[in-house]
N, C-alpha and C. Protein backbone atom coordinates (compact mmCIF):
# COMPACT_ATOMS: atom_id res chain seq x y z
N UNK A 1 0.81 -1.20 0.00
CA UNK A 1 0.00 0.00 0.00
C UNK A 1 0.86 1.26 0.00
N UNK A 2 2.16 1.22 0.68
CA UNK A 2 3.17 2.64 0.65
C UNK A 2 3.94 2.42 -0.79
N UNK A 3 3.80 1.67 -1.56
CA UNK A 3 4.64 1.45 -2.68
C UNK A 3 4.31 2.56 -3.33
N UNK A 4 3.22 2.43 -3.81
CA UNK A 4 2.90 4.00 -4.88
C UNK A 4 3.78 5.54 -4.15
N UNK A 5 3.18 5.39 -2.82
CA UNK A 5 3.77 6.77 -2.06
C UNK A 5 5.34 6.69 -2.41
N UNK A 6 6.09 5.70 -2.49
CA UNK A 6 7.25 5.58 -1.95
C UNK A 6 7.97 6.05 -3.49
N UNK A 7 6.99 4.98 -4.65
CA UNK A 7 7.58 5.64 -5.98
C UNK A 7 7.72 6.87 -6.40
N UNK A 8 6.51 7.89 -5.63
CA UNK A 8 6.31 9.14 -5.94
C UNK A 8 7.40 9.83 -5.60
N UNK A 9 8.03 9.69 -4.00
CA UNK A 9 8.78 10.16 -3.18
C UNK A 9 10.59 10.35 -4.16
N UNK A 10 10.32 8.74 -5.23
CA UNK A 10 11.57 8.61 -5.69
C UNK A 10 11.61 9.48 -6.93
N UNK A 11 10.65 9.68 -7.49
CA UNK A 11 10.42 10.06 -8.66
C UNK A 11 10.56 11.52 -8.69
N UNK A 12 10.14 12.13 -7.82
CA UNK A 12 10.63 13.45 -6.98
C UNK A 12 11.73 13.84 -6.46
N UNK A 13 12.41 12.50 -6.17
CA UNK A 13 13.78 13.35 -5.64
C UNK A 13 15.20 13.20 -7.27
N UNK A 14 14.48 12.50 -7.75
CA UNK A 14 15.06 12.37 -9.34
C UNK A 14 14.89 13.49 -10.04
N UNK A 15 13.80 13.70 -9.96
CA UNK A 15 13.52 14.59 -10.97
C UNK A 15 14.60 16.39 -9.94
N UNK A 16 14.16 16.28 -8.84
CA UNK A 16 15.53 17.29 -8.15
C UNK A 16 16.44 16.90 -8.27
N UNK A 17 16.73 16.17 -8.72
CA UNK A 17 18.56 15.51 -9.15
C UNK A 17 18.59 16.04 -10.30
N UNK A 18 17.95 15.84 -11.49
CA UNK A 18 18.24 16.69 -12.83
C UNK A 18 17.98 18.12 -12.56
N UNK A 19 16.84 18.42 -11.72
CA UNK A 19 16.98 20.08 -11.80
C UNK A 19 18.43 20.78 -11.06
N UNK A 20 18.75 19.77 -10.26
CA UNK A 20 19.59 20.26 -9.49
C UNK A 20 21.30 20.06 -9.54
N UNK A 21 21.39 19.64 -10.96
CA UNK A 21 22.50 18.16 -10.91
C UNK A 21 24.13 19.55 -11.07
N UNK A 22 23.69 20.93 -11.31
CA UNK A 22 25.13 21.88 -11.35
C UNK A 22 25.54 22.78 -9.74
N UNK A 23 23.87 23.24 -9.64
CA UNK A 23 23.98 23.58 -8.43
C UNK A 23 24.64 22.52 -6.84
N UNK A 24 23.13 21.82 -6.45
CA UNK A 24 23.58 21.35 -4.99
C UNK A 24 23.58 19.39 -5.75
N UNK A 25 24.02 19.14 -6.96
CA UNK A 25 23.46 17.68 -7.90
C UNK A 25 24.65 16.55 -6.24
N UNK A 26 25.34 17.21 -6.37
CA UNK A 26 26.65 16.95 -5.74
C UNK A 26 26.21 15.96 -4.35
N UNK A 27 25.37 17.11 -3.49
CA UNK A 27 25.28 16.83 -2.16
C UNK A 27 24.16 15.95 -1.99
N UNK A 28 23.03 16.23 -3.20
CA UNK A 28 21.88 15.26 -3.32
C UNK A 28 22.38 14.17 -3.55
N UNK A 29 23.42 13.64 -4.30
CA UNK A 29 23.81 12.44 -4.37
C UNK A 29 24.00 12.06 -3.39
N UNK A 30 24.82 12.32 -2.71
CA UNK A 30 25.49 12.35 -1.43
C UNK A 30 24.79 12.01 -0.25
N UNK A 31 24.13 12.97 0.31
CA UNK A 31 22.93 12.91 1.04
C UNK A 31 22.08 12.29 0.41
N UNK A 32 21.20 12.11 -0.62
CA UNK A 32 19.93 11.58 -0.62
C UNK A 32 20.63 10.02 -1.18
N UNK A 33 20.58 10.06 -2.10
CA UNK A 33 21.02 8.79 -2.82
C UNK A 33 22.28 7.37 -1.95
N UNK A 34 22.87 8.11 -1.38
CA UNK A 34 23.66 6.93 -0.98
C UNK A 34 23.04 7.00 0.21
N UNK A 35 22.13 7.63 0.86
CA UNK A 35 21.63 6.98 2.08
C UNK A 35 20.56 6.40 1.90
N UNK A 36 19.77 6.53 0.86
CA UNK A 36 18.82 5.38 0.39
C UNK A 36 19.44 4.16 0.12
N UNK A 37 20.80 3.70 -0.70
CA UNK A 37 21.25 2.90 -1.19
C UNK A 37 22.29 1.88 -0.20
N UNK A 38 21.63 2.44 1.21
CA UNK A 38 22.47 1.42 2.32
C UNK A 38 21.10 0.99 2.91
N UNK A 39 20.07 0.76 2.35
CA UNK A 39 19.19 0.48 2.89
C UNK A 39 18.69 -0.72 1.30
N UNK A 40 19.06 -1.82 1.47
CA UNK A 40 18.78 -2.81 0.44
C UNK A 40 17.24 -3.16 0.17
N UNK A 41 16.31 -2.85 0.43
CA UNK A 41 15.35 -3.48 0.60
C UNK A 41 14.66 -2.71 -0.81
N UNK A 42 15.09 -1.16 -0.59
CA UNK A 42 15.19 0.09 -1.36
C UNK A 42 15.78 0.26 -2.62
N UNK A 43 16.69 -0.65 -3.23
CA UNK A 43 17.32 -0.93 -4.10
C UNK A 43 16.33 -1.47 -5.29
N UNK A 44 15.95 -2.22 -5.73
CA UNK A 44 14.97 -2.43 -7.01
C UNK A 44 14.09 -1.65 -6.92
N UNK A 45 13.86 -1.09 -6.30
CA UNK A 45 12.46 0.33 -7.09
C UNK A 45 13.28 1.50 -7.27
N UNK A 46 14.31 1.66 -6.40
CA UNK A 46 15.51 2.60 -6.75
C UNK A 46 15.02 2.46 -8.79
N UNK A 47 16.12 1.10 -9.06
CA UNK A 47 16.69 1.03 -10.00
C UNK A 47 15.24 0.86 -10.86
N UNK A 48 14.16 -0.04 -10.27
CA UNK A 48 12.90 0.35 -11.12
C UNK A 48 12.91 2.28 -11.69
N UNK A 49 12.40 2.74 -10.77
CA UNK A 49 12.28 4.18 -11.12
C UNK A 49 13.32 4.64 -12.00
N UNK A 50 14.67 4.26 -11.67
CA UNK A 50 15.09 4.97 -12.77
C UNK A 50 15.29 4.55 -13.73
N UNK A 51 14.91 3.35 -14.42
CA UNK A 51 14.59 3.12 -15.64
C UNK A 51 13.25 3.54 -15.76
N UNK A 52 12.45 3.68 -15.70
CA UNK A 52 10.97 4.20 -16.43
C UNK A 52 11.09 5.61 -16.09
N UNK A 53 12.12 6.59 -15.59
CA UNK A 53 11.93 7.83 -15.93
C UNK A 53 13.05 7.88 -17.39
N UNK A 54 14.07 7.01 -17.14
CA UNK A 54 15.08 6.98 -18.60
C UNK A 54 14.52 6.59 -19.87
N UNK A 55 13.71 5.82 -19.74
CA UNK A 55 12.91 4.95 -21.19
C UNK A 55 12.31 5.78 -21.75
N UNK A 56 12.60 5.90 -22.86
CA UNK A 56 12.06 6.82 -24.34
C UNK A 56 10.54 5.84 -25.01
N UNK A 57 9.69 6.81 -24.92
CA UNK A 57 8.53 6.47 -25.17
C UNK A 57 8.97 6.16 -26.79
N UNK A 58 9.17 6.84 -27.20
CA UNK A 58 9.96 7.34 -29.03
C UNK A 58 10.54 6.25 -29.41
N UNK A 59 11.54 5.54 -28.82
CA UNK A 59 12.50 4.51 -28.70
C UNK A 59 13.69 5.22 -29.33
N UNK A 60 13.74 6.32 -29.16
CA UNK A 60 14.83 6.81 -29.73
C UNK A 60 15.96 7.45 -28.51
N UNK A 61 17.42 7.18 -28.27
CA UNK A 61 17.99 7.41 -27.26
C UNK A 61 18.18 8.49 -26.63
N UNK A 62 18.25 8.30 -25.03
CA UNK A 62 18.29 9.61 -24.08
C UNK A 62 19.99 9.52 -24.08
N UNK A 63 20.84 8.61 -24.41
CA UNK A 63 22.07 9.12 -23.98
C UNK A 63 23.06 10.85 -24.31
N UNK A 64 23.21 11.22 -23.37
CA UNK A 64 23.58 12.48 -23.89
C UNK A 64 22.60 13.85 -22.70
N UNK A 65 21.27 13.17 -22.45
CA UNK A 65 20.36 14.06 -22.14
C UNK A 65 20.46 14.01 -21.12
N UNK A 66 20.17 15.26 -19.80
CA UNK A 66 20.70 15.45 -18.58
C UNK A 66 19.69 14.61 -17.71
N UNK A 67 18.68 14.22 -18.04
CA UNK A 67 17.92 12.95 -17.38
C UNK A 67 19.10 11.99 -17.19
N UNK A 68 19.38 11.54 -18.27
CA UNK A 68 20.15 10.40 -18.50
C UNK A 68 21.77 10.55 -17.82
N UNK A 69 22.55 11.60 -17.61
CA UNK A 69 23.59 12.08 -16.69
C UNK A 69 22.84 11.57 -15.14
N UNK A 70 21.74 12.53 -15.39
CA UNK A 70 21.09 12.42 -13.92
C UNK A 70 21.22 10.73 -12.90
N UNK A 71 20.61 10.37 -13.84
CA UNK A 71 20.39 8.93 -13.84
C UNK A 71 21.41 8.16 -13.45
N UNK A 72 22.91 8.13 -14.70
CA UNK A 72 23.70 7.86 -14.58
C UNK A 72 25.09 7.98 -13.31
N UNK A 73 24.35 9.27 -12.86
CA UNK A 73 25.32 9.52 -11.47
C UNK A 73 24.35 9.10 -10.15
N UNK A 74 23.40 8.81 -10.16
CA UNK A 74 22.27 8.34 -9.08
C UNK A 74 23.01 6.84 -9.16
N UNK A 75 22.99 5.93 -10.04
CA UNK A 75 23.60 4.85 -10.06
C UNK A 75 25.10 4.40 -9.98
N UNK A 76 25.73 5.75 -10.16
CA UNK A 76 27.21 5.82 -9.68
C UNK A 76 27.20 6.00 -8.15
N UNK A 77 26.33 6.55 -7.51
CA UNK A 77 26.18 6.73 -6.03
C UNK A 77 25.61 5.74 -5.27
N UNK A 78 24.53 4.82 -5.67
CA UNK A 78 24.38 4.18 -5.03
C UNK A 78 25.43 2.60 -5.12
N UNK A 79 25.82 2.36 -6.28
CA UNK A 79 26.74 1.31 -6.47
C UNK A 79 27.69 2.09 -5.40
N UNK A 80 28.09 3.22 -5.16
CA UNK A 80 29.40 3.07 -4.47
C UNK A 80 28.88 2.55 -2.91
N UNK A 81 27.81 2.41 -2.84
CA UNK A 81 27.58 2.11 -1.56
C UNK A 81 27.87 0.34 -1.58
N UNK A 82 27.34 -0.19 -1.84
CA UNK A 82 27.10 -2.03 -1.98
C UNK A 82 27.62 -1.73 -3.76
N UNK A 83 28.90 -2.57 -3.88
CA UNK A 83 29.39 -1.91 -5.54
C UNK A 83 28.47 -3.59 -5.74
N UNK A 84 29.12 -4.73 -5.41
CA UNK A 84 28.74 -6.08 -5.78
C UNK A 84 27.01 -5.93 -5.63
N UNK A 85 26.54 -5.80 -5.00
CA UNK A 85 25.40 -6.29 -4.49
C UNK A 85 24.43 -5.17 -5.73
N UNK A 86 24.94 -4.30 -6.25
CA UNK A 86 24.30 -3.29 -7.34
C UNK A 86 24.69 -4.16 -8.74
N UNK A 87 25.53 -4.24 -8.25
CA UNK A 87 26.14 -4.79 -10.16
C UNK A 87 25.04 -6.11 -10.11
N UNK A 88 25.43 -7.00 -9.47
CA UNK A 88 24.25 -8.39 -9.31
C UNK A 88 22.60 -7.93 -9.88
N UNK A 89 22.32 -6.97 -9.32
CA UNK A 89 20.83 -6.68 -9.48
C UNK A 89 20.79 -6.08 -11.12
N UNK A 90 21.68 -5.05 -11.61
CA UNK A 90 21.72 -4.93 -13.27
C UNK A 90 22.18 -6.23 -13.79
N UNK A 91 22.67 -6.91 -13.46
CA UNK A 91 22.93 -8.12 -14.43
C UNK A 91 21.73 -8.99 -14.60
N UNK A 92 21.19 -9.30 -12.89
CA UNK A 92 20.03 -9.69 -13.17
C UNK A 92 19.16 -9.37 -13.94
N UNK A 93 18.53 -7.63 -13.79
CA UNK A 93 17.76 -7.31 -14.49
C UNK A 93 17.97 -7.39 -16.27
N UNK A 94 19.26 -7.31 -16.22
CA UNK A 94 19.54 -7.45 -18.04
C UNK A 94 19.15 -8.81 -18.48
N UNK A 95 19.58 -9.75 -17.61
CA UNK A 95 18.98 -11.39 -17.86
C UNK A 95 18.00 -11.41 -18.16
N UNK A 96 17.37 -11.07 -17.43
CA UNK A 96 15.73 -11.33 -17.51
C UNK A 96 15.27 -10.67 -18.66
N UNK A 97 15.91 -9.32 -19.30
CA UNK A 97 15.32 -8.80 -20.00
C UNK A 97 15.85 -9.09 -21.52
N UNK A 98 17.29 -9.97 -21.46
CA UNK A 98 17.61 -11.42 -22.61
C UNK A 98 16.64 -11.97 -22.87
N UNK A 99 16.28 -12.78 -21.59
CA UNK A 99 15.49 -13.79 -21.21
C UNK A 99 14.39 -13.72 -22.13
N UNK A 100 13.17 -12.33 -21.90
CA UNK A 100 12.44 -12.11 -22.15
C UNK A 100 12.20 -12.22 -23.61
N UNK A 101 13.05 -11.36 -24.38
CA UNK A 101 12.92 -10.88 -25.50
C UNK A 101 13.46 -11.79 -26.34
N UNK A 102 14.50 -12.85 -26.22
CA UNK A 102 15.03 -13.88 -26.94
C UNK A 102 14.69 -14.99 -26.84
């Protein structure tokens, strides 16, 4: 029942990570992100959310776009917290998504 709340909560502090990523991008990592990311339980909706704010409706690529920086340093912060235990969960998720499609 807090799941929805909790996605909102993430989806919000993402989206202040791209608005914020020259000014304070630094300390939000810092503070917000790696103290979410010592809390494992928190980790797959982490990484849920930030793939469905990265995914191009278009199918055409975000690399380059400050979402996608955004993104990319949210996941540089929380891997530095648990580096193994992050990498495991993208591999997984890439499996599955082999899995799926092949």
């Amino acid at each position: 029942e807090n799941l929805p709340k909790v996605s909102d909560i993430l989806n919000l502090l993402m989206v202040l990570t791209i608005r914020e990523s020259k000014d304070i991008g630094p300390a939000i990592l810092g503070k917000v992100w790696m103290v979410l990311a010592s809390c494992p339980s928190m980790i797959d909706l982490i990484i849920k959310c930030l793939l469905d704010r990265t995914s191009s409706g278009s199918g055409t690529s975000q690399l380059g776009e400050k979402s996608m920086d955004a993104a990319e340093d949210i996941l540089v912060s929380i891997a530095s917290v648990n580096p193994s235990f992050i990498t495991g969960k993208i591999i997984n998720l890439f499996l599955k998504l082999l899995t799926n499609n092949y």
